[in-house]
N, C-alpha and C. Protein backbone atom coordinates (compact mmCIF):
# COMPACT_ATOMS: atom_id res chain seq x y z
N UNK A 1 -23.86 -7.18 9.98
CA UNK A 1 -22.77 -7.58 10.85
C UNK A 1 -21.90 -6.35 11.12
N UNK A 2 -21.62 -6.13 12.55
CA UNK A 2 -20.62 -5.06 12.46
C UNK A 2 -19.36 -5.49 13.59
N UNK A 3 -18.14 -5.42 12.83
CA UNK A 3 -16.76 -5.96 13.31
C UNK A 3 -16.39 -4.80 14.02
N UNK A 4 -15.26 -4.94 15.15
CA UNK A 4 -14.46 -4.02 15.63
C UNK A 4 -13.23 -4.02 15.87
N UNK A 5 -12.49 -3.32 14.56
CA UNK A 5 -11.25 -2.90 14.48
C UNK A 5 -9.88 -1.97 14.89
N UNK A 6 -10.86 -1.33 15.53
CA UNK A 6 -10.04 -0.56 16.43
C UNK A 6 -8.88 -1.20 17.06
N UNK A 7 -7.96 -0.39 16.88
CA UNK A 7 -6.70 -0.74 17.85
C UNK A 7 -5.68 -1.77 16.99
N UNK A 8 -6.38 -1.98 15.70
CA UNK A 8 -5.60 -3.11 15.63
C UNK A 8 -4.42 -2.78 14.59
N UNK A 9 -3.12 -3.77 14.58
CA UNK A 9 -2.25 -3.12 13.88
C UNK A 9 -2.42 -3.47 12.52
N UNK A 10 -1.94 -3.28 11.42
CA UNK A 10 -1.79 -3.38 9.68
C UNK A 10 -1.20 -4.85 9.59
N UNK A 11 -1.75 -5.43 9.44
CA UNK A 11 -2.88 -6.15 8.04
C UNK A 11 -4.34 -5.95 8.76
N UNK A 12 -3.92 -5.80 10.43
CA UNK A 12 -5.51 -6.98 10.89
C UNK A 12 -7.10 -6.55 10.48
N UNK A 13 -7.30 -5.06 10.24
CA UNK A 13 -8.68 -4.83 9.77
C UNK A 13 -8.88 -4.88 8.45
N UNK A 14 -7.80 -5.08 7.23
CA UNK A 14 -8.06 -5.57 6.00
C UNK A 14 -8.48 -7.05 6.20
N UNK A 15 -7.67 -7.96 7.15
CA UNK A 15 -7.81 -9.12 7.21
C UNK A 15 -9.10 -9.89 7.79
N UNK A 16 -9.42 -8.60 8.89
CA UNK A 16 -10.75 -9.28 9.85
C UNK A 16 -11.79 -8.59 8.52
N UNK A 17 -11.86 -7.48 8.14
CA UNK A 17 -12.69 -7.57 6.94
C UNK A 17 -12.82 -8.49 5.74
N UNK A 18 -12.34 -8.81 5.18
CA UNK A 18 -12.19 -10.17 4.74
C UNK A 18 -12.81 -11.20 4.78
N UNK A 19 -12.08 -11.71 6.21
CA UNK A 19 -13.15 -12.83 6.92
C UNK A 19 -14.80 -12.38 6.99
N UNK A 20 -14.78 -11.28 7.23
CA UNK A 20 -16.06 -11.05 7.82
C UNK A 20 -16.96 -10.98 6.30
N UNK A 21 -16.26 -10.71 5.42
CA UNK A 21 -16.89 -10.53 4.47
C UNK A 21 -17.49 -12.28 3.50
N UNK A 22 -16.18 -13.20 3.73
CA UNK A 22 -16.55 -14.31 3.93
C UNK A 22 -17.85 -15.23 4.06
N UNK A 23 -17.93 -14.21 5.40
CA UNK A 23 -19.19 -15.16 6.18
C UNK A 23 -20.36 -15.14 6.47
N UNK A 24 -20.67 -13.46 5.24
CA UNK A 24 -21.62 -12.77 4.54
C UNK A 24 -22.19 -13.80 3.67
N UNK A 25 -23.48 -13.16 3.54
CA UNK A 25 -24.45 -13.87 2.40
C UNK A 25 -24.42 -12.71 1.66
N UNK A 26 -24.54 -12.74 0.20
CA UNK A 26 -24.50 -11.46 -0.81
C UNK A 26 -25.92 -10.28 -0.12
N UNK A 27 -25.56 -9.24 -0.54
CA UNK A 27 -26.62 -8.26 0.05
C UNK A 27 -26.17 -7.87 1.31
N UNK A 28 -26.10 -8.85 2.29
CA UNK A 28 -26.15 -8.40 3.83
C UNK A 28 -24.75 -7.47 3.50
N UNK A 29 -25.39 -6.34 4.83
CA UNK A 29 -24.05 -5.38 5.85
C UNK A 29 -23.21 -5.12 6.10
N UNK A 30 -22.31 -4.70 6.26
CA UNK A 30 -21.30 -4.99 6.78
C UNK A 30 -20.33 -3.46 7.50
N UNK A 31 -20.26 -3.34 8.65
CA UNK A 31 -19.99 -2.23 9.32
C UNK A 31 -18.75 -2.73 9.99
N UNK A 32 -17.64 -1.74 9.28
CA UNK A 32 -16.25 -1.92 10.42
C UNK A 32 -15.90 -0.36 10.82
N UNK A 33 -15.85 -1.16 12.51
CA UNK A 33 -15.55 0.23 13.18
C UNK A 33 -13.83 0.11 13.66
N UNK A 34 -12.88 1.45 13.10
CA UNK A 34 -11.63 2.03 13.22
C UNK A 34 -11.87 3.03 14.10
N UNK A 35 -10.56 3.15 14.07
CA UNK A 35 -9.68 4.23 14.85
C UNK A 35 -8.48 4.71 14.23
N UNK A 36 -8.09 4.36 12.70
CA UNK A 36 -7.24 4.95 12.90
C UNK A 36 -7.03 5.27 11.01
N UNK A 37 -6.69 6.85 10.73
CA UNK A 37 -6.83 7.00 9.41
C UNK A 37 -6.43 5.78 8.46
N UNK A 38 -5.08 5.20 8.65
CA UNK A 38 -4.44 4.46 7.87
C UNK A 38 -5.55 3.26 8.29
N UNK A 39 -5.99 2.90 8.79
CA UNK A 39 -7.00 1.83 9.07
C UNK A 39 -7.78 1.83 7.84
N UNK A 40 -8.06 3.10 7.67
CA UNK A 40 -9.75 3.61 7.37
C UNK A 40 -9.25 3.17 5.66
N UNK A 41 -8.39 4.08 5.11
CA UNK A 41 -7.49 4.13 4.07
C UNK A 41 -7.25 2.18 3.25
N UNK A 42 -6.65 1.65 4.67
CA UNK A 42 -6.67 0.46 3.09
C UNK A 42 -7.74 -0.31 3.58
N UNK A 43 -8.49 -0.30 4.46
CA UNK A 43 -9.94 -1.41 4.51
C UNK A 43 -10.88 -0.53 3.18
N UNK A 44 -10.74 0.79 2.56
CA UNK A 44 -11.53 1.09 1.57
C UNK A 44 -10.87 0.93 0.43
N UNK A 45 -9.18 0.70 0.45
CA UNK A 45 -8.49 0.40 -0.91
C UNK A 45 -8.88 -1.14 -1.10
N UNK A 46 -9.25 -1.87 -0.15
CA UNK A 46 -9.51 -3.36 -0.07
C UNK A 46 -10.45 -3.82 -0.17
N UNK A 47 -11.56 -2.81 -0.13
CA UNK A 47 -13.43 -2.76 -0.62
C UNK A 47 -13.17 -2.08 -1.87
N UNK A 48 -12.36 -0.81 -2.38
CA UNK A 48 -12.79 -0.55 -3.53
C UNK A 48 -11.99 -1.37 -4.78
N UNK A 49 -11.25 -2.09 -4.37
CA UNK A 49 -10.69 -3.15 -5.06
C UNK A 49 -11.17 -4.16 -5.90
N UNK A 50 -12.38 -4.23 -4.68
CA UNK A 50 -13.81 -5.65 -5.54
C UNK A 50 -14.52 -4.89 -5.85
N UNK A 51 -14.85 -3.50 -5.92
CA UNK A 51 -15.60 -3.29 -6.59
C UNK A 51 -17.25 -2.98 -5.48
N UNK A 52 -16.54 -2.89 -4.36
CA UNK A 52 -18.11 -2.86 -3.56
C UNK A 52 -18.45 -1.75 -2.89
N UNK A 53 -17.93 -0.85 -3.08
CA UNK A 53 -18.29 0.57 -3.54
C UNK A 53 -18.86 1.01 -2.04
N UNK A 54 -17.66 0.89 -1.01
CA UNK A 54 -17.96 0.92 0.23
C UNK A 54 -18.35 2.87 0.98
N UNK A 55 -18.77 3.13 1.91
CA UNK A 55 -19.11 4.74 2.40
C UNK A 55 -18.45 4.29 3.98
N UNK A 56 -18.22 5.45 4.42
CA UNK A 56 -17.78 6.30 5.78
C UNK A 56 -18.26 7.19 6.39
N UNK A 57 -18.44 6.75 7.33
CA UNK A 57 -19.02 8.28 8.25
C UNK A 57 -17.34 7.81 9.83
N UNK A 58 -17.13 9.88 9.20
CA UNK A 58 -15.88 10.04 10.63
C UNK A 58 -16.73 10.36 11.98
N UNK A 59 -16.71 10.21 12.68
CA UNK A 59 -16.89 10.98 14.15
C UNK A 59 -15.39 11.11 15.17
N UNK A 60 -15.62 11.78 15.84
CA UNK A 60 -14.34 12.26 16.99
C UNK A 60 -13.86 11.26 17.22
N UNK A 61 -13.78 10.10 17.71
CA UNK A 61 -12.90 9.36 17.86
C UNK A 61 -13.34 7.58 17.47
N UNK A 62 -14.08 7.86 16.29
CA UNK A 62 -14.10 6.61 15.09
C UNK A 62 -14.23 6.46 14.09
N UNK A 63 -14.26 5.67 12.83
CA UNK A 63 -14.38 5.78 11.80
C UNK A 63 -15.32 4.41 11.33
N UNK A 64 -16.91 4.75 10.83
CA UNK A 64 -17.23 3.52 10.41
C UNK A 64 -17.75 3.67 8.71
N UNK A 65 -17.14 2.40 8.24
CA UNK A 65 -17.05 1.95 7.42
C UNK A 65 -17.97 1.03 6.86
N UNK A 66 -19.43 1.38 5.92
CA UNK A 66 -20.34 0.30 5.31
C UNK A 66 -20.33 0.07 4.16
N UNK A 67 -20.42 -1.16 4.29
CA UNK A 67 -20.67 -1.86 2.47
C UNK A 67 -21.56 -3.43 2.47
N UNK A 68 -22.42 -3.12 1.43
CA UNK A 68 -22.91 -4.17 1.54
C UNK A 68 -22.24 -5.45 0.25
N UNK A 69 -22.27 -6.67 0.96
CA UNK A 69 -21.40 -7.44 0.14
C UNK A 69 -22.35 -8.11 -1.37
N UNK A 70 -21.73 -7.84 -2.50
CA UNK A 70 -21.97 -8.48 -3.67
C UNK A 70 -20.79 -9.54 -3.60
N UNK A 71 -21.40 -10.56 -5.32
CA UNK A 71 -20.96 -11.75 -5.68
C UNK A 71 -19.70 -11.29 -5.84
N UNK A 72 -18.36 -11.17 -4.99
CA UNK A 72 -16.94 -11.16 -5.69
C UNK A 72 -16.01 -11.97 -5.37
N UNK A 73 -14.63 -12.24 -6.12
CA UNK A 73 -13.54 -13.04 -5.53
C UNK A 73 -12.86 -12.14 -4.59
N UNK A 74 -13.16 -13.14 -3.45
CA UNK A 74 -12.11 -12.94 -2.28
C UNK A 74 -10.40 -12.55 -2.14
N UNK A 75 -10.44 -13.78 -3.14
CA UNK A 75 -8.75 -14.17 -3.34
C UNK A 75 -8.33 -13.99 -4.58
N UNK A 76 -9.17 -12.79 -5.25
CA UNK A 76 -8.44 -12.40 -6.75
C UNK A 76 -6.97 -11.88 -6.46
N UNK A 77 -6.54 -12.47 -7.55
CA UNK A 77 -4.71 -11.61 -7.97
C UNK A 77 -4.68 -11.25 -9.07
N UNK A 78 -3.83 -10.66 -9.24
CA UNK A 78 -3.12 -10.26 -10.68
C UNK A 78 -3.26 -11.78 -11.49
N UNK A 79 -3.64 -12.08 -13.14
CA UNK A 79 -3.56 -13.66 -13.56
C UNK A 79 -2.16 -13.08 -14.05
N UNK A 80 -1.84 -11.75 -14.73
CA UNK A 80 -0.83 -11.35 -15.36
C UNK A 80 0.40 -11.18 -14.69
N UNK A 81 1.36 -11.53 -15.44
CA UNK A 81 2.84 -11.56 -14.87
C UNK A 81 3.40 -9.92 -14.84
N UNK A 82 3.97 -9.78 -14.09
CA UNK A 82 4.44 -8.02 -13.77
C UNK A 82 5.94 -7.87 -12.49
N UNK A 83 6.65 -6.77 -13.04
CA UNK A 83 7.70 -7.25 -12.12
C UNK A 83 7.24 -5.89 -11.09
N UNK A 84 8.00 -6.09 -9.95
CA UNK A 84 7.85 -5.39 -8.98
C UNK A 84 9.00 -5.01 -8.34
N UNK A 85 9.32 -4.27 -8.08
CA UNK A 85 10.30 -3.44 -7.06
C UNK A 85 10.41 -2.96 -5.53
N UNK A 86 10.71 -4.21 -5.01
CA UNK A 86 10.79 -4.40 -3.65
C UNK A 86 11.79 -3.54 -3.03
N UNK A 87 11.87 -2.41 -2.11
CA UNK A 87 12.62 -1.15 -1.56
C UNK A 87 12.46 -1.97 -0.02
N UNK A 88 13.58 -2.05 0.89
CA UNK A 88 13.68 -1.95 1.81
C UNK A 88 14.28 -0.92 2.78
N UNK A 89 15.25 -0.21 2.26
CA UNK A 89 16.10 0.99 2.46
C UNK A 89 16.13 1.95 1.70
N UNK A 90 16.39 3.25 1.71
CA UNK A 90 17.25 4.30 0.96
C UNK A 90 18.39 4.17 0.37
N UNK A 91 19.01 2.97 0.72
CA UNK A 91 20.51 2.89 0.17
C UNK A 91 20.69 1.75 -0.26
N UNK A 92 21.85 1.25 -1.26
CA UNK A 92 22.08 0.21 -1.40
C UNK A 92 23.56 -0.22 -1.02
N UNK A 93 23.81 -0.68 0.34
CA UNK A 93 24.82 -0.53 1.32
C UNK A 93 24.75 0.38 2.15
N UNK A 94 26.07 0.96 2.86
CA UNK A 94 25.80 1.47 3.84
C UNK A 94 26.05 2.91 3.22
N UNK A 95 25.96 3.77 4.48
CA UNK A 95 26.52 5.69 4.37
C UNK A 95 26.43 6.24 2.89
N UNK A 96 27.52 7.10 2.41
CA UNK A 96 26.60 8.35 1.36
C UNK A 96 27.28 7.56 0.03
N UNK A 97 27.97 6.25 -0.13
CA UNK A 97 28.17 5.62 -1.35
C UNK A 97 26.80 4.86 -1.40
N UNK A 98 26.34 4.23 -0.49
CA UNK A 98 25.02 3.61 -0.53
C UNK A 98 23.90 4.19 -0.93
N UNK A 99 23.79 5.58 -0.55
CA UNK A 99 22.99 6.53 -1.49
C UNK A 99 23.12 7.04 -2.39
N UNK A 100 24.51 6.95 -3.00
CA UNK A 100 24.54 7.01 -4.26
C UNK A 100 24.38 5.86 -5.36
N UNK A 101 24.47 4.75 -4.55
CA UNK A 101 24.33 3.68 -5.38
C UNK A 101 22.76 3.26 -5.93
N UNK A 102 21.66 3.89 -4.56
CA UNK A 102 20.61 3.77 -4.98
C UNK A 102 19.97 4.74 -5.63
N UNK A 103 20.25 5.84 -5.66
CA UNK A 103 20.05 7.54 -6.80
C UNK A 103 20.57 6.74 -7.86
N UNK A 104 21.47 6.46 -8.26
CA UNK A 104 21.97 5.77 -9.34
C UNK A 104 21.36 4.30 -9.66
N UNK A 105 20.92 3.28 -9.09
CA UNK A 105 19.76 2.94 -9.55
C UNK A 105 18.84 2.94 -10.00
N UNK A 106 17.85 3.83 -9.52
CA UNK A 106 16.81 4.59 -9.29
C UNK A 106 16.94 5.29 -10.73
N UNK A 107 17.69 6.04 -10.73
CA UNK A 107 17.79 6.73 -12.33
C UNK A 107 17.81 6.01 -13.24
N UNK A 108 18.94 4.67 -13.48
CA UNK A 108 18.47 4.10 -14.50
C UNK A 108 17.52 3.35 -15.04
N UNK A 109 16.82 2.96 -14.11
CA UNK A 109 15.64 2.27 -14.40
C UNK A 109 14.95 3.54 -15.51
N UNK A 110 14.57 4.73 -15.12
CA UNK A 110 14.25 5.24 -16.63
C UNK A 110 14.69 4.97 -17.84
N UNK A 111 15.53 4.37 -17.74
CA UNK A 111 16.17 4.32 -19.31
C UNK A 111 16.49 3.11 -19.49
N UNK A 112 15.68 2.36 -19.30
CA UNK A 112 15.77 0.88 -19.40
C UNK A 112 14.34 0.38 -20.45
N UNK A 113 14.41 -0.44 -20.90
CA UNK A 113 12.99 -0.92 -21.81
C UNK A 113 11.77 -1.76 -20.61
N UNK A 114 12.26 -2.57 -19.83
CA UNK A 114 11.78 -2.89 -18.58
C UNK A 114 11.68 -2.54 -17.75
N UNK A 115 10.53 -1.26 -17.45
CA UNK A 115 10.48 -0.68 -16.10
C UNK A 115 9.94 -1.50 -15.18
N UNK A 116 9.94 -1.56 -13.79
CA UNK A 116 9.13 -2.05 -13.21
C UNK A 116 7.52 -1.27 -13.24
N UNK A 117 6.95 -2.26 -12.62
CA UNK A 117 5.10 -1.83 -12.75
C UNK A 117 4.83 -1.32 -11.53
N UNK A 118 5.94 -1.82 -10.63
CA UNK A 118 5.42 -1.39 -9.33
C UNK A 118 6.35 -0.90 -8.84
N UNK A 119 6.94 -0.43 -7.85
CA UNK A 119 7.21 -0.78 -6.59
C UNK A 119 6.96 -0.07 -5.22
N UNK A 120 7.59 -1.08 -4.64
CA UNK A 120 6.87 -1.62 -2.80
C UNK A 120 8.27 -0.82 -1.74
N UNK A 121 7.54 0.23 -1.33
CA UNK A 121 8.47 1.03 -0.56
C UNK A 121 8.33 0.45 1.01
N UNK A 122 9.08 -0.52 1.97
CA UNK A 122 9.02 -0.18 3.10
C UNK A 122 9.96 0.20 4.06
N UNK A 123 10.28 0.30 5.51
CA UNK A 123 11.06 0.95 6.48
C UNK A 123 11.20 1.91 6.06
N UNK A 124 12.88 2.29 5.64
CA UNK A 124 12.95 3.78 5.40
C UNK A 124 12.78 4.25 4.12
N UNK A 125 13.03 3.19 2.96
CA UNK A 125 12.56 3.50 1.65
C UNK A 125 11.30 4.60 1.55
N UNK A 126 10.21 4.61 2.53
CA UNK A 126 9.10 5.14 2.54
C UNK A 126 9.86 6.38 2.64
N UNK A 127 10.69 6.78 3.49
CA UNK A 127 11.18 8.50 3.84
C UNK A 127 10.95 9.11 2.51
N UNK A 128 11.60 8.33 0.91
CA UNK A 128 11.82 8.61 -0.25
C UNK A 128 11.12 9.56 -0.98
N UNK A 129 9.83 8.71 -0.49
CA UNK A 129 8.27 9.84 -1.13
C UNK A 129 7.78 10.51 -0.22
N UNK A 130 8.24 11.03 1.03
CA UNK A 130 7.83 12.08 1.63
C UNK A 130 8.84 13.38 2.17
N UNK A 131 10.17 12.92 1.45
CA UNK A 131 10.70 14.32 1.74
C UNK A 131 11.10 14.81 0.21
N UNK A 132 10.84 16.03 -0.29
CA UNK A 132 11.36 16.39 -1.15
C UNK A 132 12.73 16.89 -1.86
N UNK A 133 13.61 16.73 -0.32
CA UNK A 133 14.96 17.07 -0.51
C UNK A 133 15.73 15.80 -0.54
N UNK A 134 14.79 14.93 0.05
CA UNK A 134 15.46 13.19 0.14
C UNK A 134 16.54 13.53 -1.61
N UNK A 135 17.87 12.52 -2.00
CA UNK A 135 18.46 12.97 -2.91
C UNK A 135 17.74 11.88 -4.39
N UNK A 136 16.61 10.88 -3.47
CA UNK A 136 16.35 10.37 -4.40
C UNK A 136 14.74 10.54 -4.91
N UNK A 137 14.41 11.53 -4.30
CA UNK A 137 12.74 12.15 -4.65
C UNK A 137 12.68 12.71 -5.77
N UNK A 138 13.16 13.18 -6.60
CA UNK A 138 12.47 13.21 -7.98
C UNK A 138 12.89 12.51 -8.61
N UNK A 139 13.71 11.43 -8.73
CA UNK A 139 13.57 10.46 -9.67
C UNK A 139 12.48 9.20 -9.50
N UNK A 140 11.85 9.16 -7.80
CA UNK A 140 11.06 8.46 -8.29
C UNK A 140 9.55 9.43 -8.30
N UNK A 141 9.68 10.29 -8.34
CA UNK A 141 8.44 10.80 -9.00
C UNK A 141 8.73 10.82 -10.84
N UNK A 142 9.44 11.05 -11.12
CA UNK A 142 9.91 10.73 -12.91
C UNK A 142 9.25 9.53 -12.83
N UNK A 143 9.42 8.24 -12.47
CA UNK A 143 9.24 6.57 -12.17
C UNK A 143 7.69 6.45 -11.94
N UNK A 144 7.39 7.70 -11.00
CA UNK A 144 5.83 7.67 -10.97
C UNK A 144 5.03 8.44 -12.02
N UNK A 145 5.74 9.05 -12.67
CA UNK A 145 4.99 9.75 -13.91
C UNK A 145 4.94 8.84 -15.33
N UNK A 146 6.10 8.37 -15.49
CA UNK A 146 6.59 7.15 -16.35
C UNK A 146 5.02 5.81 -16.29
N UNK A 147 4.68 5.91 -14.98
CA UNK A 147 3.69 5.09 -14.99
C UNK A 147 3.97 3.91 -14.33
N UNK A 148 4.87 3.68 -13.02
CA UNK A 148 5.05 2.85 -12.37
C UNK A 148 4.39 3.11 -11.42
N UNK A 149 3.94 2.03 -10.42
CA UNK A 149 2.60 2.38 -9.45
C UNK A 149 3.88 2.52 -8.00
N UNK A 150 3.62 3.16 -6.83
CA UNK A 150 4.19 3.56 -6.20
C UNK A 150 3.60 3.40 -4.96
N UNK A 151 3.81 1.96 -4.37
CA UNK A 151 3.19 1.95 -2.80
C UNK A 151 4.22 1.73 -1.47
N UNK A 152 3.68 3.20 -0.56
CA UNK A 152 4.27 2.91 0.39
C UNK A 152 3.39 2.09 2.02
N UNK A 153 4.29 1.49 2.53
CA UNK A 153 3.64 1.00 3.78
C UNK A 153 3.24 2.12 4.51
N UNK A 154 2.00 1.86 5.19
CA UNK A 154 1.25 2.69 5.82
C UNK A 154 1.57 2.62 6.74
N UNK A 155 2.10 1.06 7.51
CA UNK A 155 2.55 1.26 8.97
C UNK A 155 3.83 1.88 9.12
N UNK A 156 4.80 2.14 8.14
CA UNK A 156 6.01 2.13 7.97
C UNK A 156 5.83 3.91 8.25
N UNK A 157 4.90 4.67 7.65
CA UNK A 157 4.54 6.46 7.59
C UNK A 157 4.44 6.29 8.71
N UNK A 158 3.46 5.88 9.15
CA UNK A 158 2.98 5.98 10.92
C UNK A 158 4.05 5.76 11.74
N UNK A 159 4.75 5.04 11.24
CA UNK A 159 6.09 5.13 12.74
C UNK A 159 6.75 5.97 12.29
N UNK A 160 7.11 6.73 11.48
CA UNK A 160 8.29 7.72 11.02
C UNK A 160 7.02 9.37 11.23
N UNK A 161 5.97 8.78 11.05
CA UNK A 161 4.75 10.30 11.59
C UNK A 161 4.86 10.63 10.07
N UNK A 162 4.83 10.34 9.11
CA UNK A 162 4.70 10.94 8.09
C UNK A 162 4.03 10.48 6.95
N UNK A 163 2.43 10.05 7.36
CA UNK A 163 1.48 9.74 7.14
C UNK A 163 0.91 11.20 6.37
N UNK A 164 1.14 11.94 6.92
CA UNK A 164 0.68 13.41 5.89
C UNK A 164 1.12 14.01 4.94
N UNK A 165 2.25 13.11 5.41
CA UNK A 165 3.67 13.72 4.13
C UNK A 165 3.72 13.03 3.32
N UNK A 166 3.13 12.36 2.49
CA UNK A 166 3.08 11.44 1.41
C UNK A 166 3.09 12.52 -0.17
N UNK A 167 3.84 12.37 -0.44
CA UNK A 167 4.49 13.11 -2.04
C UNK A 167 4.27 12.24 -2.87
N UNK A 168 4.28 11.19 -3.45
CA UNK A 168 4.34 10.20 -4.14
C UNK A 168 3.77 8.92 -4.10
N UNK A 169 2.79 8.52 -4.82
CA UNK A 169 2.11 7.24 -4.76
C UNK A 169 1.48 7.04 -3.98
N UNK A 170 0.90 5.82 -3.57
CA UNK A 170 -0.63 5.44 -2.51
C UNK A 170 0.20 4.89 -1.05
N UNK A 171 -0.79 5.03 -0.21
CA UNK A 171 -0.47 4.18 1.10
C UNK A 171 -0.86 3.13 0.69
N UNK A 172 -0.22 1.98 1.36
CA UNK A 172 -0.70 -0.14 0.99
C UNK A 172 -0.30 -0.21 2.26
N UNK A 173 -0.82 -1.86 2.51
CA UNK A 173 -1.04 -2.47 3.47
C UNK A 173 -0.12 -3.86 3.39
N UNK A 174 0.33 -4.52 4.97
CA UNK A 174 0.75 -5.52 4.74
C UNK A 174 -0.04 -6.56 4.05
N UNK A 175 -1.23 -6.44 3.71
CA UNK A 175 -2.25 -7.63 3.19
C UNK A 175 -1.98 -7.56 1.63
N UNK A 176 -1.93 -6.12 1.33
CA UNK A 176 -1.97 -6.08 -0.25
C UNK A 176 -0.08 -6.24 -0.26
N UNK A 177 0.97 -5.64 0.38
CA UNK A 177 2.29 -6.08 0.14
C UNK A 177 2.36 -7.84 -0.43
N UNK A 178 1.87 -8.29 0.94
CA UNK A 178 2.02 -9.75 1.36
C UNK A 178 1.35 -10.44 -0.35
N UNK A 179 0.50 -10.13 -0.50
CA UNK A 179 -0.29 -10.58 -2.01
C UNK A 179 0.58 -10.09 -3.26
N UNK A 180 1.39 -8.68 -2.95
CA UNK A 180 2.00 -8.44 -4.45
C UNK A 180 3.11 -9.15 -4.56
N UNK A 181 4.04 -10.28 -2.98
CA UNK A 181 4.95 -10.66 -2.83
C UNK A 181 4.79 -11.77 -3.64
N UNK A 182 3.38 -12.69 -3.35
CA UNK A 182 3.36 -14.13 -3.37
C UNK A 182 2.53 -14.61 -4.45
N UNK A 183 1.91 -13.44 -5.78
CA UNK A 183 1.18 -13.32 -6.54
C UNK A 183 2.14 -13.64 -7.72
N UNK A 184 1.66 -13.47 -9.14
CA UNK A 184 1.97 -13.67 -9.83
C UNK A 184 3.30 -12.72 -10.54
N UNK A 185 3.98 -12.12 -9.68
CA UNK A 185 4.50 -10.53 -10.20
C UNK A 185 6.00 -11.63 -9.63
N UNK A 186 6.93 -10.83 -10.19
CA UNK A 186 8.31 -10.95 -10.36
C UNK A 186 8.82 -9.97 -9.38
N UNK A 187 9.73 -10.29 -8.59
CA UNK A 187 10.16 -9.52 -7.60
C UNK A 187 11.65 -9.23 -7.50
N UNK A 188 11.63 -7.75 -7.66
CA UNK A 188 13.27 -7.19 -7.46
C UNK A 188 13.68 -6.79 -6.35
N UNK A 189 14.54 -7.10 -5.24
CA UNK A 189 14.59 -6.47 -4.08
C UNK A 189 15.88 -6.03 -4.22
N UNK A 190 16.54 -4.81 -3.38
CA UNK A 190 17.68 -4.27 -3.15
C UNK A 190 17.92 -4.03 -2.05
């Protein structure tokens, strides 16, 4: 079977892969054709997830993606409870008290017995892990060394263009956000 993903925005080629994978019999094919790095990026964080040990071939203006489907869960989650750290902004309020309020957040969570396991960077929160002068970039690289997992939205780089500039932690997808929201994990938002 081969799907075509091109063009489409974040979740939809994790999602049409998915389906497509669905409606597979174990063994058979499965070829999705992109266009676009961040495409390429979580449809293979979303194959290498189950375990199906997907390959790529780039050409000039596509990206295809094969794997053939084994016995796996579709709709695995986390069974384990885990809290998470939901980022919507750089600040917590407005102008340069708001950035201090979240630098000052941000810091103490090191020194807390309950770190979070995750957290979920989107809009401008993402700027965080790609500028190094941002005032709150090395504390969450401390946070990412500490051993908290560190995902930013991929569509969120792509509109700010700083998809290359990633300093810190993985690109994610609205499919895997949407799942760490409604899964078994505890959610902190600011």
């Amino acid at each position: 079977m081969r799907i075509d993903c091109k063009d489409l925005d974040c979740p939809k080629p994790v999602v049409e892969t998915k389906k497509a994978l669905e409606n597979l019999n174990n063994e058979e094919n499965l070829e999705i054709v992109l266009n676009s790095i961040i495409s390429k990026n979580n449809v293979l964080k979303f194959l290498n997830s189950l375990n199906l040990n997907p390959t790529f071939k780039e050409y000039q203006d596509e990206i295809i993606i094969c794997v053939k489907k084994k016995e796996v869960d579709l709709n695995k989650t986390n069974p384990n409870e885990y809290s998470v750290l939901f980022l919507k902004t750089d600040k917590v309020g407005h102008g340069e008290l708001g950035e201090n309020l979240f630098v000052g957040f941000l810091d103490t969570l090191k020194d807390i017995e309950n770190i979070p396991d995750k957290i979920i960077c989107v809009n401008e929160s993402v700027l965080v892990n790609t500028d190094e002068n941002h005032k709150a970039h090395k504390i969450m690289k401390e946070l990412e060394n500490l051993g908290v997992e560190i995902i930013s939205c991929g569509a969120c780089l792509e509109f700010f263009g700083k998809t290359k500039e990633l300093k810190i932690g993985s690109i994610g997808n609205a499919y895997e956000i949407v799942n760490e929201l409604f899964g078994k994990a505890k959610i902190i938002t600011l």
